[in-house]
C-alpha atoms as a PDB file:
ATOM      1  CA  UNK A   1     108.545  92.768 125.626  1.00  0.00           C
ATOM      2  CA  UNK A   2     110.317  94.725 122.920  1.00  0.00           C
ATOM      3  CA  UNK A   3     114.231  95.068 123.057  1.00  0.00           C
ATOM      4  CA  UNK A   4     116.002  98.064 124.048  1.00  0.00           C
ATOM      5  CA  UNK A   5     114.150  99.725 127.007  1.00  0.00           C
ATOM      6  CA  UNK A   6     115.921 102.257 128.680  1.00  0.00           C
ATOM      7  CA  UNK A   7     116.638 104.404 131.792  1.00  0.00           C
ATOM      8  CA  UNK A   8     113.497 106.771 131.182  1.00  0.00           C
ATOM      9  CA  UNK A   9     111.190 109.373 133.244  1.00  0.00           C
ATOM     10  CA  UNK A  10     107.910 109.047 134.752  1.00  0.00           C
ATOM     11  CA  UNK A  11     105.275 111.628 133.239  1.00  0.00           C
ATOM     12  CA  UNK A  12     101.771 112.657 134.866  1.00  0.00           C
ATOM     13  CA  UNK A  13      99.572 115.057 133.578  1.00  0.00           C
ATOM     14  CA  UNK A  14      96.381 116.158 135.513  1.00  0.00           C
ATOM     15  CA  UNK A  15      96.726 111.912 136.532  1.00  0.00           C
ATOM     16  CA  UNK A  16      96.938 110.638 133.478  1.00  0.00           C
ATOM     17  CA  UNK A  17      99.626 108.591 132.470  1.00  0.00           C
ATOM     18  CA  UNK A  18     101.528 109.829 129.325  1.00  0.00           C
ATOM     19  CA  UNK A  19     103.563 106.982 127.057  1.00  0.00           C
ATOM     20  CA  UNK A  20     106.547 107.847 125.452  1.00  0.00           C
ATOM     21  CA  UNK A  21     108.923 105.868 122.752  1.00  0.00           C
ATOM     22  CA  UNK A  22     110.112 105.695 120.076  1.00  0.00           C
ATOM     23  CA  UNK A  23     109.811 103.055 116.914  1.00  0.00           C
ATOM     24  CA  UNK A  24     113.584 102.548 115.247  1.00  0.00           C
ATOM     25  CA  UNK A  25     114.000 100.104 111.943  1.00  0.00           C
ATOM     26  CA  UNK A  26     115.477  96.332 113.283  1.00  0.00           C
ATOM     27  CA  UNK A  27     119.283  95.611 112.423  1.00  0.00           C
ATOM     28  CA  UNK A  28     122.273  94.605 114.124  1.00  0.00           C
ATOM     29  CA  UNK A  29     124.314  97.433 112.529  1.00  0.00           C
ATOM     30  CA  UNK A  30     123.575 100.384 114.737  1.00  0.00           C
ATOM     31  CA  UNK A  31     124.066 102.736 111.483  1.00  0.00           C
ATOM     32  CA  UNK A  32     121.012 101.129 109.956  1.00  0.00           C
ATOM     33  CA  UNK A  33     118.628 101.672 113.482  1.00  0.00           C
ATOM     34  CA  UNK A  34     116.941 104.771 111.144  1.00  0.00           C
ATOM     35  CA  UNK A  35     114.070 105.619 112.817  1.00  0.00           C
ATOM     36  CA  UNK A  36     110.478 104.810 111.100  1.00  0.00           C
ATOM     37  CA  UNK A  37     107.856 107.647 110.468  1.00  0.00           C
ATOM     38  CA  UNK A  38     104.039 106.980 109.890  1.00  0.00           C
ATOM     39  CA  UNK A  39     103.984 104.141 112.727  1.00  0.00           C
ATOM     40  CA  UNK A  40     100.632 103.586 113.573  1.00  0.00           C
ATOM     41  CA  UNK A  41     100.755 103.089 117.427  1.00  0.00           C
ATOM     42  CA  UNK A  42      97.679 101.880 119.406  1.00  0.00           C
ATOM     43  CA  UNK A  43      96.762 100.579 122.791  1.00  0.00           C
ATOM     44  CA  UNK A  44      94.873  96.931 122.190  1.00  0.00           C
ATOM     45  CA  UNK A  45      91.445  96.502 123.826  1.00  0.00           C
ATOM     46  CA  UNK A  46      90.927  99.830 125.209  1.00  0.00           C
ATOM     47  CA  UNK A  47      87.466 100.745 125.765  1.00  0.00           C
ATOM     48  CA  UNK A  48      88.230 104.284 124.103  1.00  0.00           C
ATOM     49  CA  UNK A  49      90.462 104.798 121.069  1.00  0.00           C
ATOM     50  CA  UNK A  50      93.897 105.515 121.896  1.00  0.00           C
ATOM     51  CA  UNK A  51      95.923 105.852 118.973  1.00  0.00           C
ATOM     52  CA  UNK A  52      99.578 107.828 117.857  1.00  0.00           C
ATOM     53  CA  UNK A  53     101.372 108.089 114.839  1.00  0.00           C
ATOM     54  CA  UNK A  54     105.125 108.491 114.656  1.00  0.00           C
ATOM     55  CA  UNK A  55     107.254 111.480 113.530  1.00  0.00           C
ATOM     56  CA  UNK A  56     109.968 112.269 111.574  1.00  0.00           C
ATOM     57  CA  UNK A  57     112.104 111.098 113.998  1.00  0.00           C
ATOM     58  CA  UNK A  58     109.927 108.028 114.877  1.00  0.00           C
ATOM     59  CA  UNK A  59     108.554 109.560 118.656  1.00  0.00           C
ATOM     60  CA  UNK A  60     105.638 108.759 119.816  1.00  0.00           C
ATOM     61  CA  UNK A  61     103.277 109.567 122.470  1.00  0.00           C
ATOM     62  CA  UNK A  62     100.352 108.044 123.782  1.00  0.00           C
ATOM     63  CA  UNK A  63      98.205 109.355 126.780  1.00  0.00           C
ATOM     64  CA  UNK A  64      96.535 106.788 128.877  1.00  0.00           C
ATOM     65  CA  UNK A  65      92.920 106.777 130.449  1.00  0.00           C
ATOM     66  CA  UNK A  66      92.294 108.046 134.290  1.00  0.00           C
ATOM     67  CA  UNK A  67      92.185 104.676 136.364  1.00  0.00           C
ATOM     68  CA  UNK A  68      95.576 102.950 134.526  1.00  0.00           C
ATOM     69  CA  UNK A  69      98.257 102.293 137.507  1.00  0.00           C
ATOM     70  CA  UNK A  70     101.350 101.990 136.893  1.00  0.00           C
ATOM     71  CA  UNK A  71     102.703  98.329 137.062  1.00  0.00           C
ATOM     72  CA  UNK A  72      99.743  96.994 134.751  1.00  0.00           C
ATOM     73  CA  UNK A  73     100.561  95.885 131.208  1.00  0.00           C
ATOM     74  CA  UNK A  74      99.330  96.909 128.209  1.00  0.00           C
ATOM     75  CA  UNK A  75      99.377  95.817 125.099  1.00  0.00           C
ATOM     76  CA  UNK A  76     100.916  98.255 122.274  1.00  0.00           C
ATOM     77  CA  UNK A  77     100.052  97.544 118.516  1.00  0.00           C
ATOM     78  CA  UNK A  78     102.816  99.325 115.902  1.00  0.00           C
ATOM     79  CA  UNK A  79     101.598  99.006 112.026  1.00  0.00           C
ATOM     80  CA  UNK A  80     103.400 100.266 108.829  1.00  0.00           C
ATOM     81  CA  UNK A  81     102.869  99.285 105.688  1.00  0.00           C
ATOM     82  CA  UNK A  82     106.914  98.047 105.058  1.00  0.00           C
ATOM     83  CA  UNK A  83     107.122  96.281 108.516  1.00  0.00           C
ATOM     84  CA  UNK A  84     105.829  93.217 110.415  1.00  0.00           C
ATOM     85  CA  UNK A  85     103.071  93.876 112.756  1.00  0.00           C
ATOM     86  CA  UNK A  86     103.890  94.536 116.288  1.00  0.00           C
ATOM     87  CA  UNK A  87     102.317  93.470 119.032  1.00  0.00           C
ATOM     88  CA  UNK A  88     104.715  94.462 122.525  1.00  0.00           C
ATOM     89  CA  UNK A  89     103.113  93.849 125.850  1.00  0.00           C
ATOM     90  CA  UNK A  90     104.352  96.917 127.994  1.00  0.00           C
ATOM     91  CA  UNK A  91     104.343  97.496 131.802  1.00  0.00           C
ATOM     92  CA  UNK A  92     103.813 100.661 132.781  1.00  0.00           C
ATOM     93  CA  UNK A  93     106.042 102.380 134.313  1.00  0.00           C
ATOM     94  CA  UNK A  94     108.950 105.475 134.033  1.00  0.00           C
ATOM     95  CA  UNK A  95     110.409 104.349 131.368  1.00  0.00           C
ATOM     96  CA  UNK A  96     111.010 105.121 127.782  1.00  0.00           C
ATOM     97  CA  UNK A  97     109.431 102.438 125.282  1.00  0.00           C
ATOM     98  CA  UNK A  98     112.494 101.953 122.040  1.00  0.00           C
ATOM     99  CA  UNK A  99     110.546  99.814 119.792  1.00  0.00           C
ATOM    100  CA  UNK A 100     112.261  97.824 117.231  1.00  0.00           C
ATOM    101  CA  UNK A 101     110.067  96.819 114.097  1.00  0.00           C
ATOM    102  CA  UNK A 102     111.505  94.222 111.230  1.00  0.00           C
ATOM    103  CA  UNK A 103     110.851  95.121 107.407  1.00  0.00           C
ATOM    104  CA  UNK A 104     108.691  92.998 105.089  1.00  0.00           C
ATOM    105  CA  UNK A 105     110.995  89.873 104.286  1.00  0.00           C
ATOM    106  CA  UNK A 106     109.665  90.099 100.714  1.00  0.00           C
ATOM    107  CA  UNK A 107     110.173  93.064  98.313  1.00  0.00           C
ATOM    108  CA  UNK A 108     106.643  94.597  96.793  1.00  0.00           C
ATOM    109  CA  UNK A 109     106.134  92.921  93.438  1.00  0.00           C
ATOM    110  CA  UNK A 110     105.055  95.932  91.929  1.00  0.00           C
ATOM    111  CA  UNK A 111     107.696  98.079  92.962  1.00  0.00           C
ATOM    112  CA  UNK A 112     110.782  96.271  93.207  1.00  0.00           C
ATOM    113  CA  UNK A 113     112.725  94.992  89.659  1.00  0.00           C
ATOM    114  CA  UNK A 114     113.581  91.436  89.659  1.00  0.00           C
ATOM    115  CA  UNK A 115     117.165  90.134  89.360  1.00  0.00           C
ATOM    116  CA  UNK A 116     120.185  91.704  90.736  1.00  0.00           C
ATOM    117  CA  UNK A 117     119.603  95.487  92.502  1.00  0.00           C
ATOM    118  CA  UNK A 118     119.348  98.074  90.531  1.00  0.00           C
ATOM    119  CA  UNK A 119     122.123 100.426  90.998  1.00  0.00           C
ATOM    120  CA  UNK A 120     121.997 104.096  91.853  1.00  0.00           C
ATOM    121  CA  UNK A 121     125.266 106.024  91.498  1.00  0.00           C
ATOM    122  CA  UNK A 122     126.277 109.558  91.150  1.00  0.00           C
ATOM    123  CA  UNK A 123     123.090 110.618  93.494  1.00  0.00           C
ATOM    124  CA  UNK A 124     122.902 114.241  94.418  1.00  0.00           C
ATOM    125  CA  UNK A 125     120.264 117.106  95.547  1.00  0.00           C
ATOM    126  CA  UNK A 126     119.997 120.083  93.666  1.00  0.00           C
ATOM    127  CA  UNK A 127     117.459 123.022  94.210  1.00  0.00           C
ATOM    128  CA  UNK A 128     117.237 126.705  93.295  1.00  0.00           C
ATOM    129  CA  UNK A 129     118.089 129.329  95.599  1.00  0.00           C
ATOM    130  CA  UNK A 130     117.540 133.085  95.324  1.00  0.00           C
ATOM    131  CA  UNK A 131     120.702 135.051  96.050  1.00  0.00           C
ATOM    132  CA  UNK A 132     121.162 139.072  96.457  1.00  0.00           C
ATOM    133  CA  UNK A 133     123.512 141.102  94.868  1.00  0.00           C
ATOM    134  CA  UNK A 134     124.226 144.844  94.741  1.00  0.00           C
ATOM    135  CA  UNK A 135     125.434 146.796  92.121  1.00  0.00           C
ATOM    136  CA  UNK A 136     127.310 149.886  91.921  1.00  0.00           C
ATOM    137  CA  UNK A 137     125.302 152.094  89.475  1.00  0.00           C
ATOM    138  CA  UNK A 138     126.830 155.254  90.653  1.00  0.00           C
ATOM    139  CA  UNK A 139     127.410 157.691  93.638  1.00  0.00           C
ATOM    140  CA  UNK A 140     125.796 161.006  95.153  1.00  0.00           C
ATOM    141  CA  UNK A 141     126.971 163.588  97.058  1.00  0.00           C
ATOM    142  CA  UNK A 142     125.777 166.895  98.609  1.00  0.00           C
ATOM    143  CA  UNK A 143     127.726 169.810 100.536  1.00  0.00           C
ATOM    144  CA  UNK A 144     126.141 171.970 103.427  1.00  0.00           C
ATOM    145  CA  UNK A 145     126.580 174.791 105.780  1.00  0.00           C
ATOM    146  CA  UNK A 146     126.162 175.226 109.318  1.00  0.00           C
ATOM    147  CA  UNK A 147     125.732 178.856 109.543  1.00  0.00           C
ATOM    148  CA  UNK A 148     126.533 180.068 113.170  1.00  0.00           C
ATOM    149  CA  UNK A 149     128.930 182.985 114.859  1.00  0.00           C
ATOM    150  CA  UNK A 150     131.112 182.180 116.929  1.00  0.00           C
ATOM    151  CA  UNK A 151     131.827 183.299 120.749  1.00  0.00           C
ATOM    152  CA  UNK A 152     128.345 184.335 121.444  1.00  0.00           C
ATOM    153  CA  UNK A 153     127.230 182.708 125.092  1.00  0.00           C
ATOM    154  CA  UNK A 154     124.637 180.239 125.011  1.00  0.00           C
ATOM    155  CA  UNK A 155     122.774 181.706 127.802  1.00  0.00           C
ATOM    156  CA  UNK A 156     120.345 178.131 128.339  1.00  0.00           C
ATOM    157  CA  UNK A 157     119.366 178.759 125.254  1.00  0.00           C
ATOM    158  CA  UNK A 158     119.563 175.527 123.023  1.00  0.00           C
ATOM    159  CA  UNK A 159     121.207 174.459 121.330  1.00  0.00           C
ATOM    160  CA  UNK A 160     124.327 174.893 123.112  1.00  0.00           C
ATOM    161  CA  UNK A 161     128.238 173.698 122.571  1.00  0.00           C
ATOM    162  CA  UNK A 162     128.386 170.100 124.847  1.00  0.00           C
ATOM    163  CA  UNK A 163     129.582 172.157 127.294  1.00  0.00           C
ATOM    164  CA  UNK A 164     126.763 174.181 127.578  1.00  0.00           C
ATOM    165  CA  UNK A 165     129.019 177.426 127.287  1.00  0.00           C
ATOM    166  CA  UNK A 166     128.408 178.694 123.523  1.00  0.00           C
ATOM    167  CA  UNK A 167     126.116 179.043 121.042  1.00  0.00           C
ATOM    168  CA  UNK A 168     125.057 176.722 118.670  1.00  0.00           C
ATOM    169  CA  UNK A 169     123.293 175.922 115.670  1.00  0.00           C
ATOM    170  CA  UNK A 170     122.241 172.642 113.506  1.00  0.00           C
ATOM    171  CA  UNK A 171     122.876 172.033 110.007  1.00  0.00           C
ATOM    172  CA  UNK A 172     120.970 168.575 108.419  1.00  0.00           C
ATOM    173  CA  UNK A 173     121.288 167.438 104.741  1.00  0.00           C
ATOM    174  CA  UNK A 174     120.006 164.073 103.400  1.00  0.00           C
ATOM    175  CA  UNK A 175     119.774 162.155 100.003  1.00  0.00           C
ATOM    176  CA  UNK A 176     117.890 159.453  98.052  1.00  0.00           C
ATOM    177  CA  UNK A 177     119.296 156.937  96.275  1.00  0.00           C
ATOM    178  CA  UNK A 178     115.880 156.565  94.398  1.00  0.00           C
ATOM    179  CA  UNK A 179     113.203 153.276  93.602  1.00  0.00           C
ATOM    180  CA  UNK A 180     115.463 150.156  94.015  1.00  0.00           C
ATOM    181  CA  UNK A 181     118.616 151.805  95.117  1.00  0.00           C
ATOM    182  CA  UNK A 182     120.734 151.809  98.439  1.00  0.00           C
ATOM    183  CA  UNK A 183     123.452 153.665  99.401  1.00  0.00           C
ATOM    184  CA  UNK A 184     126.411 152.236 101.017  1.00  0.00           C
ATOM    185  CA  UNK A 185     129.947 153.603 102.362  1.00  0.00           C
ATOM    186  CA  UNK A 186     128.380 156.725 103.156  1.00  0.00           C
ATOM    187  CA  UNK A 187     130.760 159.422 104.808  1.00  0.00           C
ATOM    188  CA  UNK A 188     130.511 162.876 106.297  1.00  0.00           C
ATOM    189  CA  UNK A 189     132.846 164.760 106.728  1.00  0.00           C
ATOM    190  CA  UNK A 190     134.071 168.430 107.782  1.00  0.00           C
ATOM    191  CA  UNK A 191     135.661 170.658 104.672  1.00  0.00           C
ATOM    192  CA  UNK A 192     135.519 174.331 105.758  1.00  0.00           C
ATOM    193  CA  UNK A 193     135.501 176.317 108.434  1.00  0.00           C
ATOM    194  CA  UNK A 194     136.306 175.605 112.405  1.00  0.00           C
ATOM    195  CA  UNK A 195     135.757 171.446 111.841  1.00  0.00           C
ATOM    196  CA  UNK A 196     137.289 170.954 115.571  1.00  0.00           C
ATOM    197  CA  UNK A 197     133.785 173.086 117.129  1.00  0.00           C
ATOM    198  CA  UNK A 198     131.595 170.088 115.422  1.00  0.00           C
ATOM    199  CA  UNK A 199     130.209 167.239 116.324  1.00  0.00           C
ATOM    200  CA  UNK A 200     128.038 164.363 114.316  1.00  0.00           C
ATOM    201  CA  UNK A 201     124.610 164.830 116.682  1.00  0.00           C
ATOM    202  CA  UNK A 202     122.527 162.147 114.487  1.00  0.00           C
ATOM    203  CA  UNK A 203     123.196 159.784 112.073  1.00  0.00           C
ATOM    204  CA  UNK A 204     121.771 158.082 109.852  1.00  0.00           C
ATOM    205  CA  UNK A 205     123.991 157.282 106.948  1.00  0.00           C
ATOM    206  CA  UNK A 206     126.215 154.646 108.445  1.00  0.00           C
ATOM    207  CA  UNK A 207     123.511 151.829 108.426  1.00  0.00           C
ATOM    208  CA  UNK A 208     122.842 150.723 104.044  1.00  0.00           C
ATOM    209  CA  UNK A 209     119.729 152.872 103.155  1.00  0.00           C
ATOM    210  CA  UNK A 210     117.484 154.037 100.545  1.00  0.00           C
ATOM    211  CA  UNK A 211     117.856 157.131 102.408  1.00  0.00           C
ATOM    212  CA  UNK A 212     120.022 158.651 104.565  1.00  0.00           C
ATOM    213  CA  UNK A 213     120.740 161.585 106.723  1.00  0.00           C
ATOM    214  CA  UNK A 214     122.675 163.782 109.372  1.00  0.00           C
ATOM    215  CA  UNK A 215     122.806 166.361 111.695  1.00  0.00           C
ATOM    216  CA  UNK A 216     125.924 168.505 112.367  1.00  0.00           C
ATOM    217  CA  UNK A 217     126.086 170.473 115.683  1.00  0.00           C
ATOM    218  CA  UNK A 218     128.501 173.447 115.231  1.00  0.00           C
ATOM    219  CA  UNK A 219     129.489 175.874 117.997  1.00  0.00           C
ATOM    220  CA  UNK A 220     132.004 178.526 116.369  1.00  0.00           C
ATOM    221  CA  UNK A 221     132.116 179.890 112.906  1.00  0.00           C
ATOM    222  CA  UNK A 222     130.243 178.842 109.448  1.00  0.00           C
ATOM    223  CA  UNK A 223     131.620 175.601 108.638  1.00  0.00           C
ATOM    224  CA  UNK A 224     130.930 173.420 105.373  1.00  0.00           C
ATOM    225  CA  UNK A 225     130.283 170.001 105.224  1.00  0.00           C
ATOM    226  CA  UNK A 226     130.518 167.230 102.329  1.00  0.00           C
ATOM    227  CA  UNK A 227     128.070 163.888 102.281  1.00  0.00           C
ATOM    228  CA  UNK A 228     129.158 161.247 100.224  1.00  0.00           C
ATOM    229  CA  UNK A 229     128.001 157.863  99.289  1.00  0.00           C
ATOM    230  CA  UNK A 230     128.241 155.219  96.819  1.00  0.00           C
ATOM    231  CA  UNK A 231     124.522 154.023  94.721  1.00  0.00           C
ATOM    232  CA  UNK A 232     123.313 150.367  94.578  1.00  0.00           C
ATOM    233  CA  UNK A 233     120.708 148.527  93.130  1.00  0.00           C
ATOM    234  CA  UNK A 234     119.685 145.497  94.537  1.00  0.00           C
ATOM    235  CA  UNK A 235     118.854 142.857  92.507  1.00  0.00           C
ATOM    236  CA  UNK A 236     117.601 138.943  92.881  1.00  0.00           C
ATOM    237  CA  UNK A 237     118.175 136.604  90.802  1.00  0.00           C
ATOM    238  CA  UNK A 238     118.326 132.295  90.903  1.00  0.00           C
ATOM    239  CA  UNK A 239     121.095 130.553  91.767  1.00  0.00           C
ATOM    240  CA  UNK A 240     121.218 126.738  91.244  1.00  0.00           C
ATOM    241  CA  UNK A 241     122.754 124.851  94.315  1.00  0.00           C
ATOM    242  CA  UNK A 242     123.693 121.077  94.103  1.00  0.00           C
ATOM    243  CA  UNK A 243     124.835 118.878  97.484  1.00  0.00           C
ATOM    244  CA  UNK A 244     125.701 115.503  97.749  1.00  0.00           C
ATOM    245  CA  UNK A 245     123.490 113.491 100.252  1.00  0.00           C
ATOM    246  CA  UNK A 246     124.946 110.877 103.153  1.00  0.00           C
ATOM    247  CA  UNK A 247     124.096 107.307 103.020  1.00  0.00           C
ATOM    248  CA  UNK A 248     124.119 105.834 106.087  1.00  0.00           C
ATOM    249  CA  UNK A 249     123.196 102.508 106.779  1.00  0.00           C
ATOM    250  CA  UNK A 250     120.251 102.406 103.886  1.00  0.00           C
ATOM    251  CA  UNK A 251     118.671 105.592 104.906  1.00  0.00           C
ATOM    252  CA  UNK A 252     119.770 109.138 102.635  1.00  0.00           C
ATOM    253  CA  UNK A 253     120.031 111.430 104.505  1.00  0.00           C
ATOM    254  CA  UNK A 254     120.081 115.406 103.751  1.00  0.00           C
ATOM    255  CA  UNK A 255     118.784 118.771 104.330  1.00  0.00           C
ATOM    256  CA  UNK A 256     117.692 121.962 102.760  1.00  0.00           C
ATOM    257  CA  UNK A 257     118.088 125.174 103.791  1.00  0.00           C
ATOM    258  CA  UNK A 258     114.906 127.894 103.940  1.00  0.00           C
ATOM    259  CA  UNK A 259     115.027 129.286 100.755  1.00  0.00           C
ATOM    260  CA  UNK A 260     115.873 126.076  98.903  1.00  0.00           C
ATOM    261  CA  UNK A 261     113.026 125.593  95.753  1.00  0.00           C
ATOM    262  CA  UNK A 262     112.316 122.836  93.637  1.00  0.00           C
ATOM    263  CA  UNK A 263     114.542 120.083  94.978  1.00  0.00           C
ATOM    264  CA  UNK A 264     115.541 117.427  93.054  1.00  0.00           C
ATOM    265  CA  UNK A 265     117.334 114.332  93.044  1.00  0.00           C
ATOM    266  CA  UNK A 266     119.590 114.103  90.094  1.00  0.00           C
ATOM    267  CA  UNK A 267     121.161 109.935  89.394  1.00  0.00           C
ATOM    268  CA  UNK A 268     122.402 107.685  87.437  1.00  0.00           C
ATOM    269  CA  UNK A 269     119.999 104.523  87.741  1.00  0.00           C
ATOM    270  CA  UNK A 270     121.543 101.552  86.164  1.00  0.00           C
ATOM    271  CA  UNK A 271     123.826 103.847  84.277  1.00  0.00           C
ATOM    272  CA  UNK A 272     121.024 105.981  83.091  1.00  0.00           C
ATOM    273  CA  UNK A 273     120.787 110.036  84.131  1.00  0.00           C
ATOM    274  CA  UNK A 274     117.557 110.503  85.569  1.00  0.00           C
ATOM    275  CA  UNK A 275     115.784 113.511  87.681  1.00  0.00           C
ATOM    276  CA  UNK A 276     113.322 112.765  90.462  1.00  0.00           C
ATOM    277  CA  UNK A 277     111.495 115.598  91.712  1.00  0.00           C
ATOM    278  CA  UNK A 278     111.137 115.927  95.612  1.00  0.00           C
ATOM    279  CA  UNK A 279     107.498 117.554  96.199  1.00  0.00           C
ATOM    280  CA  UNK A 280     106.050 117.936  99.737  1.00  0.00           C
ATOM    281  CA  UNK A 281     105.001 114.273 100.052  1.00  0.00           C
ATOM    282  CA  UNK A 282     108.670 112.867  98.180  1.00  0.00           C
ATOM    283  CA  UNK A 283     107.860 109.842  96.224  1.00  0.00           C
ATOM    284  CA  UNK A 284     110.481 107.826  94.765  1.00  0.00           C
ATOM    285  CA  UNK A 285     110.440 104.653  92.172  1.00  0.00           C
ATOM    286  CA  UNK A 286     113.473 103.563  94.605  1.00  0.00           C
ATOM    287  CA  UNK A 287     112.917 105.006  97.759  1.00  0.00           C
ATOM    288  CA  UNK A 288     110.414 106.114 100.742  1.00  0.00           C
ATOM    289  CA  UNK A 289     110.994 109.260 101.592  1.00  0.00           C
ATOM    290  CA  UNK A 290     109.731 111.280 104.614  1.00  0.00           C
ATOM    291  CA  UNK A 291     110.742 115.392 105.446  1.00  0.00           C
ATOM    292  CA  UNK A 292     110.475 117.408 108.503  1.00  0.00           C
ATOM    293  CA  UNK A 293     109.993 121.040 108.374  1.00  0.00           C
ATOM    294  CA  UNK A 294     112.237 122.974 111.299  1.00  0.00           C
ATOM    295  CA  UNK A 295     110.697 126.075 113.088  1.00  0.00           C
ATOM    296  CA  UNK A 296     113.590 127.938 110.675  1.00  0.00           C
ATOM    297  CA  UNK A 297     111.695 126.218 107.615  1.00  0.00           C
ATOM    298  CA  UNK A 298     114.925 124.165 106.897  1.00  0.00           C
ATOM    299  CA  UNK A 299     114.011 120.798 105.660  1.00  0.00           C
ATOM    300  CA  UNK A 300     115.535 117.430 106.662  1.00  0.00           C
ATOM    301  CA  UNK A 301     114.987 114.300 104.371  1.00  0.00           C
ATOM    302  CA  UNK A 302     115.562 110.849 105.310  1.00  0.00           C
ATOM    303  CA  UNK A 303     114.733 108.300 102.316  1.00  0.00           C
ATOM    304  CA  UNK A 304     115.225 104.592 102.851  1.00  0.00           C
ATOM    305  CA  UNK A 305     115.987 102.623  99.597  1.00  0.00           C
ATOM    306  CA  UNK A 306     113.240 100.086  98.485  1.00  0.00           C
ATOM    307  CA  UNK A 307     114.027  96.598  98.201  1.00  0.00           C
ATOM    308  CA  UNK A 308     115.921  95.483  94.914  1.00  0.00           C
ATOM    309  CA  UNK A 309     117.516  99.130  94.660  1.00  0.00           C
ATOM    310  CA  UNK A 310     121.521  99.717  96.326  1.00  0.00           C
ATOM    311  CA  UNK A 311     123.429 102.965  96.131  1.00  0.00           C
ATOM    312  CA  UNK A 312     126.445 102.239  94.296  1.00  0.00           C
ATOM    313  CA  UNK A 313     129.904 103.294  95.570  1.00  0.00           C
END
């Protein structure tokens, strides 16, 4: 039976019984447990297929035919190229399966050097980003008037005064910062006239805008108001980003956020400066990589250094 089972829950679905586990790399050091993606995971001898393949973080789940009862064992099959073959003989049961699979004694031929490690030092991640920035290219602003007379009852005629006792009229004015612009730190404000019979009854100027606009309730006299704003143009351009990943036990470890673009690890292997582009499907002369893709469209990578390669501190 394969070390490390757990305390675990007991899953049915429409009476089938549902597997779960997970397939972690074989050490004594608990900092090199990494988990393994791409496990091939089968049931042996079933009369129909049943077959899984690890994720990113080395899960697995495998749903069982209608007739299996729990208490009977089966025997699970885990296969990856870089490990021993697995065979564990499972009872079923509630319980979490934490499978533990040893890597190939011997390095790949054709893939690691011969002689001492190579040595890669000075690793980091860089990747493009694109960054906004706005740009004061000017300002605009435009006076109005809110023509009314003052003392005249409203009569439920509106618009009123907020108290529903006077008169009242509404003045608007609005601007355009034009193709590409915004405006931002816009401000109204009351110049002429009876200001204290006034009141803001829309805006739309606070929030950053191509365009913006407001409405001016007045209740008295003629008043004057002044709009004001300063113009932006928005513009994107690159910028490059560079991180330094975590090694922990031999696993890399790093992420990426969203708008990250053409990653790259940048090293020193064996004292030489080299660049390793990280595509989709990361390949490495020194490493196997694998990357997850979050609902957010961050992007975690975990890369475990080949045999015959050592991250130099």
């Amino acid at each position: 039976m394969a070390a490390g089972l757990v305390e675990t829950v007991w899953l049915h679905r429409a009476r089938h019984i549902v597997m779960e586990g997970a397939v972690l790399k074989q050490a004594s050091d608990v900092n090199k447990r990494s988990p393994i993606a791409d496990v091939q995971v089968s049931v042996q001898g079933s009369a129909v297929p049943i077959v899984a393949k690890t994720n990113f973080s080395g899960f697995f789940k495998l749903e069982l035919p209608l007739g299996v009862r729990a208490g009977e064992s089966v025997v699970l099959q885990f296969r990856h190229p870089d490990y021993r073959p697995l065979n564990a003989t499972e009872v079923i049961g509630p319980q979490l399966y934490l499978i533990s699979m040893m890597p190939l004694p011997t390095p790949n031929p054709n893939v690691a050097p011969a002689g001492p490690p190579v040595k890669i030092s000075n690793l980091r991640v860089r990747y493009t980003t694109q960054i906004q920035t706005d740009v004061n290219v000017g300002s605009e602003v435009t006076t109005f008037e809110v023509k009314n007379e003052a003392n005249i009852p409203c009569g439920g005629r509106k618009p009123c005064s907020p108290d529903g006792l006077w008169k009242a009229s509404i003045g608007t004015a609005s601007l355009d910062a034009g193709e590409s612009n915004v405006f931002e730190n816009a401000r109204v404000s009351c110049i002429a006239g009876p200001c204290p019979f006034t009141k803001i009854i829309k805006d739309n100027y606070s929030q950053t805008s191509r365009q913006i606009s407001v409405s001016v309730l007045d209740w008295s006299g003629t008043t004057t108001f002044l709009m004001q704003a300063e113009v932006f143009r928005r513009e994107i351009s690159n910028s490059v980003r560079e991180l330094y990943p975590v090694e922990f036990g031999d696993s890399i470890n790093f992420s990426l956020p969203p708008p990250a673009e053409g990653p790259s690890f940048e090293a020193e292997v064996n004292s030489v400066e080299t660049v390793f582009p990280l595509g989709p499907s990361p390949m490495l002369p020194w490493a196997n990589c694998n990357v997850q893709v979050a609902k957010s469209q961050s992007k975690s990578y975990r890369c475990e250094l080949k045999a015959g390669f050592a991250v130099a501190h």
